[in-house]
Each structure stands twice: as C-alpha cells, then as structure tokens.
C-alpha atoms as a PDB file:
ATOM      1  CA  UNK A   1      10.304 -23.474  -9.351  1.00  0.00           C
ATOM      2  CA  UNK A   2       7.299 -23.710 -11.657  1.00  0.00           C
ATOM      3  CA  UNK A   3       6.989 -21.749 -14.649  1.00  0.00           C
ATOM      4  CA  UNK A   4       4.160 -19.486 -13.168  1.00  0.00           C
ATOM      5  CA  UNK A   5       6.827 -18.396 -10.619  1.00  0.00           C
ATOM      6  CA  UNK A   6       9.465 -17.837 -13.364  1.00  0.00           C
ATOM      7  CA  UNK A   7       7.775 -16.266 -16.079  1.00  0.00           C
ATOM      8  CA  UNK A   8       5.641 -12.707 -14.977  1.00  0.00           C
ATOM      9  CA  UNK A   9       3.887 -10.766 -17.431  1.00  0.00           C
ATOM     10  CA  UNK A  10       5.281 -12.459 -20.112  1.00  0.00           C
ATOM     11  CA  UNK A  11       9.135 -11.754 -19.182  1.00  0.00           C
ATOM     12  CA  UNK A  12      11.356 -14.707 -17.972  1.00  0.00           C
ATOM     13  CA  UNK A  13      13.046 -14.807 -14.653  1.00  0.00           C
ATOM     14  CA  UNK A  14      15.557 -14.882 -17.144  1.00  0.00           C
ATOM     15  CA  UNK A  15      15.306 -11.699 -18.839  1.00  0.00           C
ATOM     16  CA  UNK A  16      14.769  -9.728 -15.332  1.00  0.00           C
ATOM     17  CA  UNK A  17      17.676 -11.098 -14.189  1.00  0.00           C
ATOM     18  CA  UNK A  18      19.798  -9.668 -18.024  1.00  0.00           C
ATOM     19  CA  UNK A  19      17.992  -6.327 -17.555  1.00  0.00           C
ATOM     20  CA  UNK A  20      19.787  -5.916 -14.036  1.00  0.00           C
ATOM     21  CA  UNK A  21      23.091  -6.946 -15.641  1.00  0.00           C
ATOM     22  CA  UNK A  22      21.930  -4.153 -18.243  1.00  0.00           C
ATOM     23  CA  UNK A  23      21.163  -1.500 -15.601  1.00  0.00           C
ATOM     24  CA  UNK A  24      24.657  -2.090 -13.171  1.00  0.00           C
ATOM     25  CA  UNK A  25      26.219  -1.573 -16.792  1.00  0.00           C
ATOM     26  CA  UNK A  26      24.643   1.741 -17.306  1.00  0.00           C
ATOM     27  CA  UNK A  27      25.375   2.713 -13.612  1.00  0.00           C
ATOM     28  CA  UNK A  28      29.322   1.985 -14.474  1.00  0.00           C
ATOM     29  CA  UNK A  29      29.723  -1.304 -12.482  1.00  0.00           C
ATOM     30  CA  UNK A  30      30.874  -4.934 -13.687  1.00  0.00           C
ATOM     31  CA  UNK A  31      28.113  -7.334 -13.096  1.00  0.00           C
ATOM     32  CA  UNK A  32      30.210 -10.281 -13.738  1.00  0.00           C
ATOM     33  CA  UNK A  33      32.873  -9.235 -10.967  1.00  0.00           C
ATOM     34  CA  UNK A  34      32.596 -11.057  -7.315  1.00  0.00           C
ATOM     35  CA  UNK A  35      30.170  -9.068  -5.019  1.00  0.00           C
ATOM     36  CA  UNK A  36      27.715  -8.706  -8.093  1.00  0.00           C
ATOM     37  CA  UNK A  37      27.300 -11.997  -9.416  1.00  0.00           C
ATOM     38  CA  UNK A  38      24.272 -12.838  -7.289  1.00  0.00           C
ATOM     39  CA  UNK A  39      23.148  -9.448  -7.534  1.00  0.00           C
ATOM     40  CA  UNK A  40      20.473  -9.967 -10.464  1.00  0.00           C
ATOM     41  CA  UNK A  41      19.359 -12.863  -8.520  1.00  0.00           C
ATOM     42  CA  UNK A  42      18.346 -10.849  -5.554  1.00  0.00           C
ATOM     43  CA  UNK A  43      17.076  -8.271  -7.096  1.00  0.00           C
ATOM     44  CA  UNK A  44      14.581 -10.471  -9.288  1.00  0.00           C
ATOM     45  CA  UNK A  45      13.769 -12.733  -5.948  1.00  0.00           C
ATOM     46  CA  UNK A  46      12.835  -8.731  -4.065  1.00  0.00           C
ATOM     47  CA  UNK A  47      11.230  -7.273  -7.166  1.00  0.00           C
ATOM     48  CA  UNK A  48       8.496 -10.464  -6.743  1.00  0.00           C
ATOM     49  CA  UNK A  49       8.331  -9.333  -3.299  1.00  0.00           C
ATOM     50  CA  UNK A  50       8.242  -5.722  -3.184  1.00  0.00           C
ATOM     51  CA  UNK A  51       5.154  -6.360  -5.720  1.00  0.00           C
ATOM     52  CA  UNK A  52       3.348  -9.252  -4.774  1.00  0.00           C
ATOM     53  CA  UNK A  53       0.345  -7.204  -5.062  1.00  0.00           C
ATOM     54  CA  UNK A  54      -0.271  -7.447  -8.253  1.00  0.00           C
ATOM     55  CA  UNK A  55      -0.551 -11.440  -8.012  1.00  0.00           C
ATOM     56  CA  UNK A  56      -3.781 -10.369  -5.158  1.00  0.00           C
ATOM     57  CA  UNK A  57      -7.260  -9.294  -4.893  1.00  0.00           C
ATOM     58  CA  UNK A  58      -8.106  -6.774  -2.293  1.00  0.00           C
ATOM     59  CA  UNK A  59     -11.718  -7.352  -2.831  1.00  0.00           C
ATOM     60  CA  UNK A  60     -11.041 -11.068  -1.646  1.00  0.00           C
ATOM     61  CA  UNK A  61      -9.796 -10.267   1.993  1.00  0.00           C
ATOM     62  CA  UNK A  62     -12.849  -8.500   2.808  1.00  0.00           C
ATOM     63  CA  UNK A  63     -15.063 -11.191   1.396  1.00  0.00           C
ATOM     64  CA  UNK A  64     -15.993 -13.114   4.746  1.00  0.00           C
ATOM     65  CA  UNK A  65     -17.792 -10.789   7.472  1.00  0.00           C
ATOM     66  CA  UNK A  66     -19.176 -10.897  10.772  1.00  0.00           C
ATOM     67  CA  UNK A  67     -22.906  -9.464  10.980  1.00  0.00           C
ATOM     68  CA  UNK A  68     -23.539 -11.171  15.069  1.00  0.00           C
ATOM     69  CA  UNK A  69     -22.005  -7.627  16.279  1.00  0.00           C
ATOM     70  CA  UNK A  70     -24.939  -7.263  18.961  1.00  0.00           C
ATOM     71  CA  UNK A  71     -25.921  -4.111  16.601  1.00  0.00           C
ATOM     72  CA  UNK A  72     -22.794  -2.031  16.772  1.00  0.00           C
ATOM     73  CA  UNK A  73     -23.212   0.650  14.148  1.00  0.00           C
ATOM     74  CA  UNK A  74     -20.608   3.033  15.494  1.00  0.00           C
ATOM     75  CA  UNK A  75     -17.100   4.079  14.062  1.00  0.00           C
ATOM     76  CA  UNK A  76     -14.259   1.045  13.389  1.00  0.00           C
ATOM     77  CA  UNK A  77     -10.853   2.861  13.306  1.00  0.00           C
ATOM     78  CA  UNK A  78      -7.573   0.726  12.157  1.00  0.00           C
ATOM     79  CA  UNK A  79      -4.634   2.891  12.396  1.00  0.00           C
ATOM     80  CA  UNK A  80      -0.784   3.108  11.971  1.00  0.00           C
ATOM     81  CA  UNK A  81      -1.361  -0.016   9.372  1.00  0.00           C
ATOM     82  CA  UNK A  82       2.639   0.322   8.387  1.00  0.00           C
ATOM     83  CA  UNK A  83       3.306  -0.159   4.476  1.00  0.00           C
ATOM     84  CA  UNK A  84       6.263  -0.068   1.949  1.00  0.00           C
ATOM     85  CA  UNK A  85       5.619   0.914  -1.507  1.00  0.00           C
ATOM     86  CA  UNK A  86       7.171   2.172  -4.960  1.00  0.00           C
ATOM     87  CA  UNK A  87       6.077   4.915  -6.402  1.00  0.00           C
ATOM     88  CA  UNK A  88       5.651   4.725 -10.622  1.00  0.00           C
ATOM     89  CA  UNK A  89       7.622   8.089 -11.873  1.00  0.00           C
ATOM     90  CA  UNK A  90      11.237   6.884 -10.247  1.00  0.00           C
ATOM     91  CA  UNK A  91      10.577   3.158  -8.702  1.00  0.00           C
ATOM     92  CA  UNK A  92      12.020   4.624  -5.826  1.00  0.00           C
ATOM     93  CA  UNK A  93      10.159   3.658  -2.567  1.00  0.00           C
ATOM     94  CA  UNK A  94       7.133   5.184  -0.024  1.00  0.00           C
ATOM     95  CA  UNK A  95       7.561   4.229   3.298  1.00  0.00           C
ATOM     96  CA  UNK A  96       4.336   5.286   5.828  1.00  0.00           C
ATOM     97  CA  UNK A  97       1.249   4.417   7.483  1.00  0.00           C
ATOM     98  CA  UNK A  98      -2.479   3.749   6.420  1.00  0.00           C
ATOM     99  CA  UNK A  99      -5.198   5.023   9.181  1.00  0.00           C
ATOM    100  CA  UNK A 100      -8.808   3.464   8.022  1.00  0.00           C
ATOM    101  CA  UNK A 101     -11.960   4.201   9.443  1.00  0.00           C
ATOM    102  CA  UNK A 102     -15.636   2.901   8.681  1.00  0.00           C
ATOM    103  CA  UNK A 103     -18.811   3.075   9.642  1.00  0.00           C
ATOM    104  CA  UNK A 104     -20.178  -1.182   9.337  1.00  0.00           C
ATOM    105  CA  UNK A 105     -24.301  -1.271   8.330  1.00  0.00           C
ATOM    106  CA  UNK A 106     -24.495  -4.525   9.603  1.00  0.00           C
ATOM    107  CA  UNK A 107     -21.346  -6.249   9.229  1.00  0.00           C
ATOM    108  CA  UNK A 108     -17.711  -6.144  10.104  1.00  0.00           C
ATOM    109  CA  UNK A 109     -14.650  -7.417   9.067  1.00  0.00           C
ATOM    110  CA  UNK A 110     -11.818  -9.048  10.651  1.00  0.00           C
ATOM    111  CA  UNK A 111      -9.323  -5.977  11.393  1.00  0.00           C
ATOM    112  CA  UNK A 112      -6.349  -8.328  10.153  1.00  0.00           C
ATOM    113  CA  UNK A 113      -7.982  -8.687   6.577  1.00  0.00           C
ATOM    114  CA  UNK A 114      -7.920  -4.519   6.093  1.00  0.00           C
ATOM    115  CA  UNK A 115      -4.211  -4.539   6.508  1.00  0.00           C
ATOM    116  CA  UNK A 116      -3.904  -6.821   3.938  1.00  0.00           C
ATOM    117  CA  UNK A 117      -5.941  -4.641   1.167  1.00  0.00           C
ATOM    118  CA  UNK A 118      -3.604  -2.501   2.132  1.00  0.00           C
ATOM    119  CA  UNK A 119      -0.732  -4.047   1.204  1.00  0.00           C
ATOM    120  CA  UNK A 120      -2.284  -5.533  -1.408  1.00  0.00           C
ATOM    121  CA  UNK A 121      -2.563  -1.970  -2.830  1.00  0.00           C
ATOM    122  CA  UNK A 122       0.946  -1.131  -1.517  1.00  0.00           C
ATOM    123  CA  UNK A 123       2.463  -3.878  -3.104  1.00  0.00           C
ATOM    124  CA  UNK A 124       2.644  -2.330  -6.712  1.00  0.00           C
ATOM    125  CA  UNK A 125       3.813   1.324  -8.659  1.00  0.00           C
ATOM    126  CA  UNK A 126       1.429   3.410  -7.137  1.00  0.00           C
ATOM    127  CA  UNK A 127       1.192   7.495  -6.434  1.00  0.00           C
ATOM    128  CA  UNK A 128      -0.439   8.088  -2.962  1.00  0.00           C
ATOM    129  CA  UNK A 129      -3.302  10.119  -3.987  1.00  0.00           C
ATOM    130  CA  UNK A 130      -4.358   6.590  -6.391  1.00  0.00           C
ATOM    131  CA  UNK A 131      -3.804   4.236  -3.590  1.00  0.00           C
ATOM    132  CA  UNK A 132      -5.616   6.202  -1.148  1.00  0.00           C
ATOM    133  CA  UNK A 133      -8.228   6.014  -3.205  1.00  0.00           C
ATOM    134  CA  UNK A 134      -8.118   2.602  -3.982  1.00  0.00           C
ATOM    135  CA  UNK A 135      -8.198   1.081  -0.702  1.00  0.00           C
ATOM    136  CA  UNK A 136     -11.351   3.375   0.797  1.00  0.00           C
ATOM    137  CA  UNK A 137     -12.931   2.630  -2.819  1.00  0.00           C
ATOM    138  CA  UNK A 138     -12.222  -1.143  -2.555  1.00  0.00           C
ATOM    139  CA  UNK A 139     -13.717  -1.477   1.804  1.00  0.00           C
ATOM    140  CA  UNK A 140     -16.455   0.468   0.204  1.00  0.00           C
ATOM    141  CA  UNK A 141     -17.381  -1.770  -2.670  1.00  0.00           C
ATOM    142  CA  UNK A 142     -17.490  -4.954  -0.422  1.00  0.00           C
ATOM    143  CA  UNK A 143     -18.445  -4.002   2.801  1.00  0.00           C
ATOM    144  CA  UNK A 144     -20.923  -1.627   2.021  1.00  0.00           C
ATOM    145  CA  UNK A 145     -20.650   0.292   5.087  1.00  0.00           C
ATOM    146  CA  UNK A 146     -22.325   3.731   5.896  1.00  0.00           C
ATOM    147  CA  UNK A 147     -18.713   5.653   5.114  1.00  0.00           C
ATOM    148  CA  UNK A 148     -15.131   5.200   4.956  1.00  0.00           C
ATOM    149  CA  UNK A 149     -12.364   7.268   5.874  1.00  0.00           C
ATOM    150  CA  UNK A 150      -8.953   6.326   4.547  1.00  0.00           C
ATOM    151  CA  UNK A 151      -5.969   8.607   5.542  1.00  0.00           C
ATOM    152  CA  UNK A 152      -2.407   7.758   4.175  1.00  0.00           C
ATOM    153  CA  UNK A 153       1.218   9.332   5.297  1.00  0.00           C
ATOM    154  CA  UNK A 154       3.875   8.888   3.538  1.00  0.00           C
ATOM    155  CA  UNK A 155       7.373   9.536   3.093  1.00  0.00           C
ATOM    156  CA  UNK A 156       8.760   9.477  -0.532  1.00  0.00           C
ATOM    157  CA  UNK A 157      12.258   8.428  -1.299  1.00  0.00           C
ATOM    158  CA  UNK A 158      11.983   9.816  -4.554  1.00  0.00           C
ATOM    159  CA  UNK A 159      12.042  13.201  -2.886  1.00  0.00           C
ATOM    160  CA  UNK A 160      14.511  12.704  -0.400  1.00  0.00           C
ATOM    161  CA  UNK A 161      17.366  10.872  -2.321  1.00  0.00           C
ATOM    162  CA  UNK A 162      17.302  12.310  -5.576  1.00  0.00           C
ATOM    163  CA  UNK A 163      15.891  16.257  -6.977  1.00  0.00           C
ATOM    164  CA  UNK A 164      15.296  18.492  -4.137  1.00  0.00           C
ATOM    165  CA  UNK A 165      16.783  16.116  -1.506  1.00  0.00           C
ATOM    166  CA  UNK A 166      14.330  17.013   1.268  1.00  0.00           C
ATOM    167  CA  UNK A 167      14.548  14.657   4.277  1.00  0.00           C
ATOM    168  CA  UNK A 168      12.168  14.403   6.613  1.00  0.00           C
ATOM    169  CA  UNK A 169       9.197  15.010   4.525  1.00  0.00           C
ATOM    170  CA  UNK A 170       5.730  13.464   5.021  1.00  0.00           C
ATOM    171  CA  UNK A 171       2.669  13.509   2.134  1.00  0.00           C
ATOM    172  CA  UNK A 172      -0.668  13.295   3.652  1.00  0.00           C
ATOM    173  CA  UNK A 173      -3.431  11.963   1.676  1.00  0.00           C
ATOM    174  CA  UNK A 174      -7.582  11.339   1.979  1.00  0.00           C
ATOM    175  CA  UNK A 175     -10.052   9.857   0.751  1.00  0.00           C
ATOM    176  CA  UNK A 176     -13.629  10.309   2.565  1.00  0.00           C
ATOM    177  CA  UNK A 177     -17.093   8.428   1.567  1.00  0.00           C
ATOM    178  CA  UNK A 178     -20.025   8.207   2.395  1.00  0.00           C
ATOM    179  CA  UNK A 179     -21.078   9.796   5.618  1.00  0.00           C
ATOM    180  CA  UNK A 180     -17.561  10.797   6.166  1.00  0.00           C
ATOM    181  CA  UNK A 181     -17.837  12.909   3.338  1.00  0.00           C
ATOM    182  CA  UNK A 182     -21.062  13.763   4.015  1.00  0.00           C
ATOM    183  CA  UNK A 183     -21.016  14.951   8.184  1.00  0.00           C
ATOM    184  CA  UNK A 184     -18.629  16.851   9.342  1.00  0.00           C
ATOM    185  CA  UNK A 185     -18.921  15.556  12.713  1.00  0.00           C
ATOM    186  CA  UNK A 186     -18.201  12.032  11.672  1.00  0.00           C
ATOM    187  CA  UNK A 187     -15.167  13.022   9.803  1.00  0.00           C
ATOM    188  CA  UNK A 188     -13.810  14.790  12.943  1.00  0.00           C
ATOM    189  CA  UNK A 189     -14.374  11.836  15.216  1.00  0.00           C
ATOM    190  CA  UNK A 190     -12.225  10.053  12.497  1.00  0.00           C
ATOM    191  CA  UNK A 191      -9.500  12.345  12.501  1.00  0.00           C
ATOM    192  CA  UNK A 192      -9.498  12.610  16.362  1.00  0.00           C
ATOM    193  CA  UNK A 193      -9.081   9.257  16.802  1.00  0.00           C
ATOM    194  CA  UNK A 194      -6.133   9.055  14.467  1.00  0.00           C
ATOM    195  CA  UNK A 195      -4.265  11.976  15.405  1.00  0.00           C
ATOM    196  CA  UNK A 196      -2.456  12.407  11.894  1.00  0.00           C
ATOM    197  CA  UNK A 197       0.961  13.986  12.916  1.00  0.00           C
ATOM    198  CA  UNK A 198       0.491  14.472  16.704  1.00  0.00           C
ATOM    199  CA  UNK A 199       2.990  13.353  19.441  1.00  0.00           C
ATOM    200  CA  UNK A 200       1.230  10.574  20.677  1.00  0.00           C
ATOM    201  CA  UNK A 201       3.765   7.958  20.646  1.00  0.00           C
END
C-alpha cells in the first residue's frame, strides 16, 4: 500500500483505524475481543469506499463529447441512476435514485459518464437538496446544454433508524436550469418521462 492510500486528509490509516477502537468503546463493546479485532480494519477499507468521491472530479467524466448526433436537439433522459450516500448531520446513509434530463446544443455525452458524476457526488457527506444541485450544476457547466433537469429520491436512514423512526419514507428533490426552468412544457416532458413515484415497474 502506498502512502497516498494510507494517509487521507492528513490522518493515518492508522489513526482511523484507533478512532473505531475509540467509537466501539463508547458504544460499550471490547474492540480487542474475537469478532472485533478486524473490525477497524473493515471499517477504514469501507469508509475509502463509501467516499471515494472525494478522491474524483465530476467535471472530468463529462469532458469528452459526441457533437456527430445528425442534429438531435431534443430531450436526453437518464433515469433510475441507483446511488448510496451519507448524509453529513448523522453519517448515517441515503439510499435512492438520480433521474437526469438535458437538453444537448450540439453535443452529447456518453450516458455511462452521467452516472458516474453522480456517484461522484454521492460518494461523500452530502444533504440531498446540495447534491441535487451539484450534479445539474456540474452537466451544466461542461456540457453547456440548453437545460437540465436533475430529480433525486431518496430514502434517509437517518430518519428511519434513529428520531422519529419513519420507515418507508422517500425525499424528493429538484433542481431545474435553463429551459427547464424556464418552459413549463419542457419541464413536464421531463417529469413524464420519469414518472417520479408511479407504479411503473
């Protein structure tokens, strides 16, 4: 292992690893008995997984396009991207789906590379309404396109397992730009062809 993949924001793999220890103290457990000893080790190992995104750059994935698209200028809909996430106030995680729509002016992307931003996005401490906003923000910064439409659904665990305990719970977030913002009638196409909530599967 290198030392860029053991040391992260200045804390060792090390001292990730002691602050579990630390934490199944507080919770009342024995880190050093049997079924815990590898436990810090895991958790360290998922924590670099669950937020990989902060090691990315969204912008990147969208950076090679397609303009030979024989002049098609109408609506691009990606839905039911799946995503995990985490949100900030209780590390406790989001589970949902991304729906993204946009309208190319003269170039497309490679549907594949939209999924990524957003796990890219996914991939850290986020709130919804943020990372919403950061993925239509980010498609329209590089591609440019005549709108975006970025719906997320989410289910928060934070809700669900601890406070209120309210299972089966879904947040709905948007973020509209551009003409999708603008015309109404665009915006509805959008929605229609997503179906936020419906029975279609």
């Amino acid at each position: 292992m290198s030392d860029s993949d053991n040391t992260r924001g200045g804390v060792s793999r090390d001292q990730a690893e002691d602050a579990v220890r630390t934490l199944l103290r507080w919770a009342g457990e024995d880190p050093a008995r049997e079924g815990l000893l590898d436990t810090p080790k895991r958790v360290a190992k998922a924590y670099g997984d669950w937020f990989s995104g902060y090691r990315s750059d969204p912008h990147e994935y969208l950076a090679r396009t397609f303009e030979e698209v024989a002049g098609y200028d109408e609506l691009i809909v990606l839905r039911d991207i799946e995503y995990e996430s985490h949100c900030e106030h209780h590390m406790a995680p989001i589970i949902g789906r991304v729906h993204v729509g946009y309208l190319p002016n003269g170039k497309v992307v490679g549907i594949s590379k939209l999924a990524r931003v957003v796990d890219a996005y996914a991939r850290r401490f986020q709130v919804q309404e943020k990372m919403t906003a950061q993925i239509a923000q980010c498609i329209q910064d590089v591609l440019a396109p005549c709108g975006v439409g970025v719906v997320v659904e989410g289910a928060h665990e934070c809700m669900s397992t601890r406070g209120v305990h309210k299972r089966g719970v879904s947040m709905v977030t948007s973020k509209m730009l551009g003409q999708f913002r603008k015309d109404a009638r665009t915006r509805a196409e959008f929605l229609r062809f997503i179906e936020v909530g419906s029975a279609r599967r």
